[in-house]
C-alpha atoms as a PDB file:
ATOM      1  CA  UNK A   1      -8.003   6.968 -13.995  1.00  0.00           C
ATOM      2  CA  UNK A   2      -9.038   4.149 -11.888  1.00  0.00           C
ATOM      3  CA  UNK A   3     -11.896   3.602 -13.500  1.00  0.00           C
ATOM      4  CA  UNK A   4      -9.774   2.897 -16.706  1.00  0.00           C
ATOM      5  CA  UNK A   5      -7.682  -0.018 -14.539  1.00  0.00           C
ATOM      6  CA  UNK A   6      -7.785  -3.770 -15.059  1.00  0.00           C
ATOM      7  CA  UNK A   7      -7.180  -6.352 -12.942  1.00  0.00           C
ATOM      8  CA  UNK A   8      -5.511  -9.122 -14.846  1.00  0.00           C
ATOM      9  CA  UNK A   9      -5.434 -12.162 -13.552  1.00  0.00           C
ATOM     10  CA  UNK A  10      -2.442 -14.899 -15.416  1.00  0.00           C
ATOM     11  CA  UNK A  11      -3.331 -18.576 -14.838  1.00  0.00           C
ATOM     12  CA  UNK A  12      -0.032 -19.845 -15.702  1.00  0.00           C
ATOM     13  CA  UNK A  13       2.069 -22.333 -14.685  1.00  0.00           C
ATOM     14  CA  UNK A  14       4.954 -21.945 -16.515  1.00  0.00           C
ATOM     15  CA  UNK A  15       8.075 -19.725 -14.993  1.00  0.00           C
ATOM     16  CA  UNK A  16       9.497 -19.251 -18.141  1.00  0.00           C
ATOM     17  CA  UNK A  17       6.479 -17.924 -19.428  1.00  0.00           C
ATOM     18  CA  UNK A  18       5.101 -15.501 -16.143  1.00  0.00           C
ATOM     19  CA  UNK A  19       8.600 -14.230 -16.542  1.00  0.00           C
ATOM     20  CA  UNK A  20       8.115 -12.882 -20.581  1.00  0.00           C
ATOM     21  CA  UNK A  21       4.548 -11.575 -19.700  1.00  0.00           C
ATOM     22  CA  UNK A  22       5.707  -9.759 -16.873  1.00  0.00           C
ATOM     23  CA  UNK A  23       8.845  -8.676 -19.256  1.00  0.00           C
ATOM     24  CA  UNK A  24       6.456  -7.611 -21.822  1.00  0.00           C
ATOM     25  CA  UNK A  25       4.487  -5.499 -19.895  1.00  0.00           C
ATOM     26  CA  UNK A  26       7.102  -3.556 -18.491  1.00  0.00           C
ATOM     27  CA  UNK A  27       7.915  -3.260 -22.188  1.00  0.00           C
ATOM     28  CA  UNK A  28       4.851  -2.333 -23.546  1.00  0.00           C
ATOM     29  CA  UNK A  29       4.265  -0.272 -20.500  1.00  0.00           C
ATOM     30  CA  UNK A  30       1.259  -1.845 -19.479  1.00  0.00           C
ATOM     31  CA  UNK A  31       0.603  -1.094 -15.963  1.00  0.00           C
ATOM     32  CA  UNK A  32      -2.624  -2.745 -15.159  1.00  0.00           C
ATOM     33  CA  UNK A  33      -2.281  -5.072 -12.061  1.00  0.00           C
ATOM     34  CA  UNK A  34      -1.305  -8.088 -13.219  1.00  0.00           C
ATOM     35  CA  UNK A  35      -2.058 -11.135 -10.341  1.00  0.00           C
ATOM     36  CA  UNK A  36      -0.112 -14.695 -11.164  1.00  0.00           C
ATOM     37  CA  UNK A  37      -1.865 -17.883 -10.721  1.00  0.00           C
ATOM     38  CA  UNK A  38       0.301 -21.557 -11.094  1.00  0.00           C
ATOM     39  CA  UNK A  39      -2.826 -23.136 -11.634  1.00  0.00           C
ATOM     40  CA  UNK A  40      -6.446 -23.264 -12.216  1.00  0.00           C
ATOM     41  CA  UNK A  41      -7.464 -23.991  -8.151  1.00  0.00           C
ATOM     42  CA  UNK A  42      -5.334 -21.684  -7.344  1.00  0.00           C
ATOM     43  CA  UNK A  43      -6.502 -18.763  -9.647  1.00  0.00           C
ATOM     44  CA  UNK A  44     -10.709 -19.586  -8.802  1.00  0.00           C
ATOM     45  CA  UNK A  45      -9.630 -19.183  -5.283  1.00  0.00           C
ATOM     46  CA  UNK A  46      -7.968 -15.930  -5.814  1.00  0.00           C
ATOM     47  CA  UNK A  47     -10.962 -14.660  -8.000  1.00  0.00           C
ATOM     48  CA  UNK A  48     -13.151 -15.582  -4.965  1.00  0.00           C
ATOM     49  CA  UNK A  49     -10.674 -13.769  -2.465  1.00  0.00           C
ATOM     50  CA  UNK A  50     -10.247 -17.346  -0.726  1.00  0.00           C
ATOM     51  CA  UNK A  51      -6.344 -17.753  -1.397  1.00  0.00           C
ATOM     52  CA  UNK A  52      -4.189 -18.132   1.255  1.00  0.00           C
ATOM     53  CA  UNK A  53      -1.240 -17.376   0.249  1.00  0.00           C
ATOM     54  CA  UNK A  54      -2.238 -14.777  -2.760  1.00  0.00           C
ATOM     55  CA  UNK A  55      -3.862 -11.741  -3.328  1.00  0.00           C
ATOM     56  CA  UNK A  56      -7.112 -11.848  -4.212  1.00  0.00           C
ATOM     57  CA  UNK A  57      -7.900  -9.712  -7.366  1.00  0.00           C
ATOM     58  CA  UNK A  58     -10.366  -7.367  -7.251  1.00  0.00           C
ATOM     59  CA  UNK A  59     -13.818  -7.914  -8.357  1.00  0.00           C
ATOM     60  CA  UNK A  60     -14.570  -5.430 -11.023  1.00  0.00           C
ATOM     61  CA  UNK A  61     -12.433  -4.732 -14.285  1.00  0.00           C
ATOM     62  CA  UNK A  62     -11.260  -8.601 -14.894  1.00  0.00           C
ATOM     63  CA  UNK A  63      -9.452 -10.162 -17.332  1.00  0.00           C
ATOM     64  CA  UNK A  64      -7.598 -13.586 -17.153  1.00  0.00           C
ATOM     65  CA  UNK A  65      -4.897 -14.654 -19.616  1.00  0.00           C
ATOM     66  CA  UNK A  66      -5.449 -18.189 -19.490  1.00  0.00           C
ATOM     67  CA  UNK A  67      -2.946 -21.257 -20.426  1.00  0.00           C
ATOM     68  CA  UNK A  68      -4.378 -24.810 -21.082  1.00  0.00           C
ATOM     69  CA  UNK A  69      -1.653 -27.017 -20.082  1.00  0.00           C
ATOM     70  CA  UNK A  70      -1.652 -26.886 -16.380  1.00  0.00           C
ATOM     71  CA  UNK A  71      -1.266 -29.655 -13.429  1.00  0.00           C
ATOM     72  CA  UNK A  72      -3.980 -29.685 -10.682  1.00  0.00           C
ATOM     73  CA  UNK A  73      -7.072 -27.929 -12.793  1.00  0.00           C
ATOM     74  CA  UNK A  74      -6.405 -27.266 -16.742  1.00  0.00           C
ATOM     75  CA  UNK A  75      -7.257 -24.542 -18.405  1.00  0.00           C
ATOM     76  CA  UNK A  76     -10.891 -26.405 -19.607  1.00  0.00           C
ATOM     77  CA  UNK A  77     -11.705 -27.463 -16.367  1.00  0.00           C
ATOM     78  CA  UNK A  78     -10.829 -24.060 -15.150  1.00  0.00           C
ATOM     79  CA  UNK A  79     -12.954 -22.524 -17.520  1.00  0.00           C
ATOM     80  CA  UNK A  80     -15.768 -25.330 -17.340  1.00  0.00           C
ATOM     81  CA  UNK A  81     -15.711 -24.188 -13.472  1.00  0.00           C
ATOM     82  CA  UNK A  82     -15.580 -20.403 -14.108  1.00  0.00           C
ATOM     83  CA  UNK A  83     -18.575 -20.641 -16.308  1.00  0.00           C
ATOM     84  CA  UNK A  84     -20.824 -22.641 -13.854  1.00  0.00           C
ATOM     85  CA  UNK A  85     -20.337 -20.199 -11.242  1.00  0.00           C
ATOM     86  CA  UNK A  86     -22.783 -16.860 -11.389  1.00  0.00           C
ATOM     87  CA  UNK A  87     -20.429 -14.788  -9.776  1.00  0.00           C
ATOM     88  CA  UNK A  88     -17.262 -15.116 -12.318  1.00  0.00           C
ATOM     89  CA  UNK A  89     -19.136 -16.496 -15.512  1.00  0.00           C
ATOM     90  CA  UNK A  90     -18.553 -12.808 -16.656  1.00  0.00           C
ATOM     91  CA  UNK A  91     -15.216 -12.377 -16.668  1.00  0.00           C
ATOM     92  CA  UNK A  92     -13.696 -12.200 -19.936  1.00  0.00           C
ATOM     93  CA  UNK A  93     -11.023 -14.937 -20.719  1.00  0.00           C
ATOM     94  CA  UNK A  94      -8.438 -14.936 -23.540  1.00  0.00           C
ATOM     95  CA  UNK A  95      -6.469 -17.939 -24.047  1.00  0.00           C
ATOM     96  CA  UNK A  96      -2.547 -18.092 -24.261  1.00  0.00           C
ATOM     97  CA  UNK A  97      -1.185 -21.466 -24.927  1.00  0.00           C
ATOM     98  CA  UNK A  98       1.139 -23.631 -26.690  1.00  0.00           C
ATOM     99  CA  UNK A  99      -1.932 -25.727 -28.118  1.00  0.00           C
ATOM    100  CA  UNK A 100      -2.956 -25.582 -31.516  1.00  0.00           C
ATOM    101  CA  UNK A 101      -5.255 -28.030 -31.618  1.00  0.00           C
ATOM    102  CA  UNK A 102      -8.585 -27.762 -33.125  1.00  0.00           C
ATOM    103  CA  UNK A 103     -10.354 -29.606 -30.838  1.00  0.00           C
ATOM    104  CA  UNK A 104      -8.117 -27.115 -27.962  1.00  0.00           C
ATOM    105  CA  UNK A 105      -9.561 -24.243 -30.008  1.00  0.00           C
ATOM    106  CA  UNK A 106     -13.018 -25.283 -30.149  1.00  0.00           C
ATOM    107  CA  UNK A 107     -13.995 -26.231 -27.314  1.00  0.00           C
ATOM    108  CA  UNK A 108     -12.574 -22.694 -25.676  1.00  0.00           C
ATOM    109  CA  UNK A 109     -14.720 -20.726 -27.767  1.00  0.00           C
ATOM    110  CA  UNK A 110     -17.558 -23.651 -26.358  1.00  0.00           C
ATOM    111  CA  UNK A 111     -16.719 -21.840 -23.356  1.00  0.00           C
ATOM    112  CA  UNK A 112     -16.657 -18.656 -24.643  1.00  0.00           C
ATOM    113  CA  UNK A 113     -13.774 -17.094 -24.202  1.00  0.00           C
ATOM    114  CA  UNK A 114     -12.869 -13.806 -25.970  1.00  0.00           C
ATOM    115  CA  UNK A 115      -9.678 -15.165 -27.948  1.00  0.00           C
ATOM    116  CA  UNK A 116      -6.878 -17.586 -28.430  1.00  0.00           C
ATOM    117  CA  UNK A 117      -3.640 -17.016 -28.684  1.00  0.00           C
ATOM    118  CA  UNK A 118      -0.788 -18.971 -29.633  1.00  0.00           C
ATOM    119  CA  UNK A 119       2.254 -18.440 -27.527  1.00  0.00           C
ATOM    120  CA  UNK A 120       5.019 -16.957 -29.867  1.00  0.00           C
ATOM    121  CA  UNK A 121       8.515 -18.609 -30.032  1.00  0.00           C
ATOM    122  CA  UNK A 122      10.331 -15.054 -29.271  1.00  0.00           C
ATOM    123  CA  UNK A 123      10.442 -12.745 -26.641  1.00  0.00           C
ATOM    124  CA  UNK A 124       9.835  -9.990 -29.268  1.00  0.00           C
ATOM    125  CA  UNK A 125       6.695 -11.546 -30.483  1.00  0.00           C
ATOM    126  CA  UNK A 126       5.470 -12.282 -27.413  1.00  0.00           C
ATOM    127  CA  UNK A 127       5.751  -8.362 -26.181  1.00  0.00           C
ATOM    128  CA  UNK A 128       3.639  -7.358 -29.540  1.00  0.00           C
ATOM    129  CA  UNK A 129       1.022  -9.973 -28.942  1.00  0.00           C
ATOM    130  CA  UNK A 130       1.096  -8.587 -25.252  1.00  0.00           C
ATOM    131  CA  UNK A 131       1.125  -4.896 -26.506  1.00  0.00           C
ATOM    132  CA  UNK A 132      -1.994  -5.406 -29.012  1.00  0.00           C
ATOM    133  CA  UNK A 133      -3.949  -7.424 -26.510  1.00  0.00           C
ATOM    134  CA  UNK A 134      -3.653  -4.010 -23.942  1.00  0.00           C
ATOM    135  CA  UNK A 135      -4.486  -2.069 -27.089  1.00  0.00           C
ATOM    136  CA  UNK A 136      -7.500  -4.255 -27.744  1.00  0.00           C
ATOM    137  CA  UNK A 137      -9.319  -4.311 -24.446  1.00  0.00           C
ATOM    138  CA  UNK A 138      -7.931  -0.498 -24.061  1.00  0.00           C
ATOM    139  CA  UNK A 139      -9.748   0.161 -27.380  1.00  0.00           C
ATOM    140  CA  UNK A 140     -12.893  -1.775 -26.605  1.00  0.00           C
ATOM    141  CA  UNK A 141     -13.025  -0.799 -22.757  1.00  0.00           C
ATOM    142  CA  UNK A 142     -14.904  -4.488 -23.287  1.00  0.00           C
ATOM    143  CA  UNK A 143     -14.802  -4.168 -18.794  1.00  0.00           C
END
């Protein structure tokens, strides 16, 4: 069974929003680890085990859900850094953000990453989107 286990990591800065993934797991009853990160320093560090004050998430079975709108490091210069470095360039990354820019949209799949999302405007929504992402990388076993 833990084989089967992944270790999310949510670069998110926004309470509102670690509060409705966290709700829609539960819902969905998604129990993979899920690790919370209020920024993008803060979540390299805890992908490298160097954080402080959070747990470092494990290095195999990784996924990050990964906002764009964040103080300190954004979510391109998060993923600029993730994909310059040989030990994390791996890791899948789907994007969850508020941004529905084209130029937002483009250059994350520049960098990769294995979807975008748009945040949805209800709680319900959100728990579905949340609920068919576990279903995809459940399906694909894509770690």
């Amino acid at each position: 069974m833990n084989d089967k286990i992944i270790n999310i990591l949510l670069v998110e800065d926004d309470e509102v929003d670690v509060m409705n993934v966290k709700r829609a797991f539960k819902k969905g009853k998604i129990t993979n680890p899920l690790f919370i990160a209020g920024n993008g320093l803060e979540g390299l560090a805890m992908l490298r085990g160097e954080a402080k004050e959070a747990p470092s998430v494990p290095e195999h079975r990784r996924l990050i859900l990964l906002d764009l709108n964040m103080p300190k490091m954004n979510g391109m210069e998060f993923l600029e850094v993730l994909r310059n470095d040989p030990d994390l360039k791996s890791i899948p990354v789907v994007v969850l953000t508020t941004s529905d820019e084209d130029r937002d949209r483009i250059e994350a799949y520049n960098y990769n990453v294995a979807g975008y999302i748009l945040k949805p405007v209800t709680f319900s929504n959100f728990a579905e989107v949340m609920t068919t992402l576990n279903k995809y990388w459940a399906l694909c076993e894509m770690l």
